[in-house]
C-alpha atoms as a PDB file:
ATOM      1  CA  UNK A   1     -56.296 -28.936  44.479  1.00  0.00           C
ATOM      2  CA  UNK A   2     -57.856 -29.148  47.709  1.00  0.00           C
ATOM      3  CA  UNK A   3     -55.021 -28.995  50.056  1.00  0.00           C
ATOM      4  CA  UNK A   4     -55.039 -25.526  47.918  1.00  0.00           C
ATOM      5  CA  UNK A   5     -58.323 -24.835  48.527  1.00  0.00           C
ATOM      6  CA  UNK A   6     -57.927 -25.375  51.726  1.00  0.00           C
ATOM      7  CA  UNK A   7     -55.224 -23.571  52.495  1.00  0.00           C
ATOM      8  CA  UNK A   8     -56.845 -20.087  50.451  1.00  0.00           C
ATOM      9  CA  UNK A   9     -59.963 -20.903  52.878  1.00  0.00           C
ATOM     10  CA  UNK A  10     -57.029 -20.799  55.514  1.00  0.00           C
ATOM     11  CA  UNK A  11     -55.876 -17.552  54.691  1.00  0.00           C
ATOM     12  CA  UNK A  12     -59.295 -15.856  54.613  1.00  0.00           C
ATOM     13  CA  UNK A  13     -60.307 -17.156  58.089  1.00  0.00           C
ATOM     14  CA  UNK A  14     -56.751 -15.883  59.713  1.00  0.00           C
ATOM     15  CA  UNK A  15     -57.361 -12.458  58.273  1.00  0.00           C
ATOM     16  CA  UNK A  16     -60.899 -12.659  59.346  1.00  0.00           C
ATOM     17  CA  UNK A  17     -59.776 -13.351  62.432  1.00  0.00           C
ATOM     18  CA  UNK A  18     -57.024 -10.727  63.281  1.00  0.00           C
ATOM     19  CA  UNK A  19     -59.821  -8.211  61.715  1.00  0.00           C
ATOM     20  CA  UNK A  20     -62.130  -9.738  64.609  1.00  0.00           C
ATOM     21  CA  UNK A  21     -65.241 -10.050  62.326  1.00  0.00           C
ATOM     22  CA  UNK A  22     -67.471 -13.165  61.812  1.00  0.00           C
ATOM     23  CA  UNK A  23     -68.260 -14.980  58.902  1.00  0.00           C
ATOM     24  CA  UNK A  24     -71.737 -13.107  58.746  1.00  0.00           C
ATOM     25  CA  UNK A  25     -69.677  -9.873  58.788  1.00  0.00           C
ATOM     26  CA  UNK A  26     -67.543 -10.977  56.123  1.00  0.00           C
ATOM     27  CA  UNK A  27     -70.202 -12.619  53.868  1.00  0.00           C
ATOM     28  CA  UNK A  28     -72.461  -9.517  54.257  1.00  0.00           C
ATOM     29  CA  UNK A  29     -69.846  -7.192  53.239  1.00  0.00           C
ATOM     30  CA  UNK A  30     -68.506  -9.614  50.294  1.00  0.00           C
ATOM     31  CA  UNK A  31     -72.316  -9.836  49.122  1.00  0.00           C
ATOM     32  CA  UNK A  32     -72.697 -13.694  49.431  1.00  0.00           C
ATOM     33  CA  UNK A  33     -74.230 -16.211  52.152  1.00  0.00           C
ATOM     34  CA  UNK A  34     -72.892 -16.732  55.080  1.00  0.00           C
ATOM     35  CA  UNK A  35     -72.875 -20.489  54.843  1.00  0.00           C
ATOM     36  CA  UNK A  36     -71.411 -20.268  51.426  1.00  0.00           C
ATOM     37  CA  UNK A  37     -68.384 -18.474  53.021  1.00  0.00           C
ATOM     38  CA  UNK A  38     -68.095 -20.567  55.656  1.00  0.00           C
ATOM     39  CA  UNK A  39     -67.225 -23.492  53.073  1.00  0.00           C
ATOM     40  CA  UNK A  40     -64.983 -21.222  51.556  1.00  0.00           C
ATOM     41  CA  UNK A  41     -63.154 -20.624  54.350  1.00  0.00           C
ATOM     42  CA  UNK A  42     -62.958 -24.731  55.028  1.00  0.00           C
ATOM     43  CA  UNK A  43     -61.939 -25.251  51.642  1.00  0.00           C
ATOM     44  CA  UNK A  44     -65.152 -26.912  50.832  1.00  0.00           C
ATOM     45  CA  UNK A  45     -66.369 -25.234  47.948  1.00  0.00           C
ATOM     46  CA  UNK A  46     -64.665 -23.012  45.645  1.00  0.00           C
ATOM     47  CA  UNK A  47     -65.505 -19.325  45.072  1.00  0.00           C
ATOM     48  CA  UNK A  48     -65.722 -17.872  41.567  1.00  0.00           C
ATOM     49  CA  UNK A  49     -63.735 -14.928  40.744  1.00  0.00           C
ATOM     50  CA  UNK A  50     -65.892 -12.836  41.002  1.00  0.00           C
ATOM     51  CA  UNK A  51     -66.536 -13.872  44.430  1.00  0.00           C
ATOM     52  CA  UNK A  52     -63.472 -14.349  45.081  1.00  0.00           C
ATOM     53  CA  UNK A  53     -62.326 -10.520  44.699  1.00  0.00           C
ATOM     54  CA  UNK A  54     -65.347  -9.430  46.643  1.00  0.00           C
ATOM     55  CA  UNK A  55     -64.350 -11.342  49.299  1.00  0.00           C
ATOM     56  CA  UNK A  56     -60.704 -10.087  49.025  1.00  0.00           C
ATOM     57  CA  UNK A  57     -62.576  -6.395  49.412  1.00  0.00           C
ATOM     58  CA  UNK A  58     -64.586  -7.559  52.138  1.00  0.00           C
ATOM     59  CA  UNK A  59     -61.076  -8.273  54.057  1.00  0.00           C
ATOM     60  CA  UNK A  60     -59.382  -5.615  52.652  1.00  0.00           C
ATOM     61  CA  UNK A  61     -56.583  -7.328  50.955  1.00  0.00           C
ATOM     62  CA  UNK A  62     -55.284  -7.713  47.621  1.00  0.00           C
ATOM     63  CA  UNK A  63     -56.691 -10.961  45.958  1.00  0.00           C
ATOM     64  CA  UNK A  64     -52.900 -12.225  45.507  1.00  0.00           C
ATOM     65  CA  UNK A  65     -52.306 -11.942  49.898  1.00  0.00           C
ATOM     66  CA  UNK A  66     -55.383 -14.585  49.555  1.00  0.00           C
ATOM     67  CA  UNK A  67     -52.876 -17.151  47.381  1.00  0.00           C
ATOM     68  CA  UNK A  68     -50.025 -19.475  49.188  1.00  0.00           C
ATOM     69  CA  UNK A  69     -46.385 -17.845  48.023  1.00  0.00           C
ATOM     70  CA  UNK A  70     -43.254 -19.132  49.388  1.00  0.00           C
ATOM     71  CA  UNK A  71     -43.184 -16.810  52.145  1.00  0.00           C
ATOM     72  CA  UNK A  72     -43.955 -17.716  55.830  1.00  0.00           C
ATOM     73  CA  UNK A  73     -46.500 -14.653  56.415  1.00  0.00           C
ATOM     74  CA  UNK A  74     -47.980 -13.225  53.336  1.00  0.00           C
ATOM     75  CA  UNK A  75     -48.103  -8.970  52.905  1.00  0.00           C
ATOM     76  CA  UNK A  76     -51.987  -9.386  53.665  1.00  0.00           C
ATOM     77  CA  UNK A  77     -50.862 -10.080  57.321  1.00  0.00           C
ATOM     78  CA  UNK A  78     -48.648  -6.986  57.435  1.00  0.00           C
ATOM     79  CA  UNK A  79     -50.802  -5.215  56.166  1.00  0.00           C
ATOM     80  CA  UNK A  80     -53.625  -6.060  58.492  1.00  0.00           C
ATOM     81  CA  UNK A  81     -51.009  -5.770  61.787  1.00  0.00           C
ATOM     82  CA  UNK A  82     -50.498  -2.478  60.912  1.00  0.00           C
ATOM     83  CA  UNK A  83     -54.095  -1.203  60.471  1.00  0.00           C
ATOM     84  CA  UNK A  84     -54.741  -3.289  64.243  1.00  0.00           C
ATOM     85  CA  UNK A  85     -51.371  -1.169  65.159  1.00  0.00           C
ATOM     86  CA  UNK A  86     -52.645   2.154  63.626  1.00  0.00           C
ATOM     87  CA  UNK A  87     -55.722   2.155  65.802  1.00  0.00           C
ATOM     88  CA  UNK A  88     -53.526   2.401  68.999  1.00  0.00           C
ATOM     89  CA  UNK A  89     -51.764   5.328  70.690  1.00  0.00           C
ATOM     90  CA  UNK A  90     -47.828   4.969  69.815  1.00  0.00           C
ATOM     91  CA  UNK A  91     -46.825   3.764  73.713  1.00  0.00           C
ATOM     92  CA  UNK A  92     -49.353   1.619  73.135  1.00  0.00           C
ATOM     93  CA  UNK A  93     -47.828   0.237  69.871  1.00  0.00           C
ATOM     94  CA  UNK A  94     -44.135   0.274  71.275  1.00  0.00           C
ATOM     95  CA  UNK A  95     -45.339  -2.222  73.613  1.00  0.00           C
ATOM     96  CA  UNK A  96     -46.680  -4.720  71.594  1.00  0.00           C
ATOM     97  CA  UNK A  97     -43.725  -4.594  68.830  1.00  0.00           C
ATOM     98  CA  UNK A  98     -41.673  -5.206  72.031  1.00  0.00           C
ATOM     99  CA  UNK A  99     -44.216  -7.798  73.248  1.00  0.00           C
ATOM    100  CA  UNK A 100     -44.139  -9.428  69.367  1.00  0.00           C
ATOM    101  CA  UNK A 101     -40.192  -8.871  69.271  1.00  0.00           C
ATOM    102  CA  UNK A 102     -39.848 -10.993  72.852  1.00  0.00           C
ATOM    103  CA  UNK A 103     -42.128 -14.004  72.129  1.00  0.00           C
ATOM    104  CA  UNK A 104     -40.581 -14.272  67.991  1.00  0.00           C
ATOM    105  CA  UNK A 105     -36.743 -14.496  70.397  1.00  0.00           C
ATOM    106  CA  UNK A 106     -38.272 -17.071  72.613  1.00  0.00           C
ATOM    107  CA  UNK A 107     -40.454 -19.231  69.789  1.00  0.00           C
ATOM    108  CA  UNK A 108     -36.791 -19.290  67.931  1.00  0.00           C
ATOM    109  CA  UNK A 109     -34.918 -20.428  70.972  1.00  0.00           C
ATOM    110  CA  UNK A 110     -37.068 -23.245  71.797  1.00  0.00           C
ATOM    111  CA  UNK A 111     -37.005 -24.881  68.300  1.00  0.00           C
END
């Protein structure tokens, strides 16, 4: 159960992250203290549900992109990509799918 925990605690922080808020900014927004979600988020302690969903809102994800599935990146991080991509003018966004679509060719080729 902790490797689970752990890797939920994962998931919040890389969303986090790629939103480019803090912990404070999370745990503010989610309602709870900040050092509570930073155990969270190391898969220290474990949320209730209620907590749980606010956090979820706090990220702006559904509470099931927070859970491991089988797939390598979950719809949470599509999801948040696109809102990052959104923000920027469409030359802008061209460039960094191209940017993305380069560096996925090379990571593959140097397996």
């Amino acid at each position: 159960m902790e490797k689970l925990y752990a890797e939920i605690g994962g998931r919040m922080r890389g969303l986090r992250k790629a939103l480019r808020l803090t912990q404070a900014q999370i745990s503010e927004l989610a309602g709870i203290d900040a050092s509570f979600y930073g155990q969270i988020e190391r898969g220290a302690n474990i949320p209730s549900l209620k907590t749980f969903l606010a956090i979820a809102s706090a990220l702006k994800v559904d509470p099931a992109d927070l859970l491991p599935s089988s797939r390598s990146l979950s719809p949470a991080y599509h999801k948040t990509l696109g809102r990052l991509l959104e923000e920027l003018p469409q030359e802008k966004q061209r460039f960094i799918l191209g940017m993305v679509k380069d560096m996925a060719e090379e990571l593959k080729a140097s397996k």
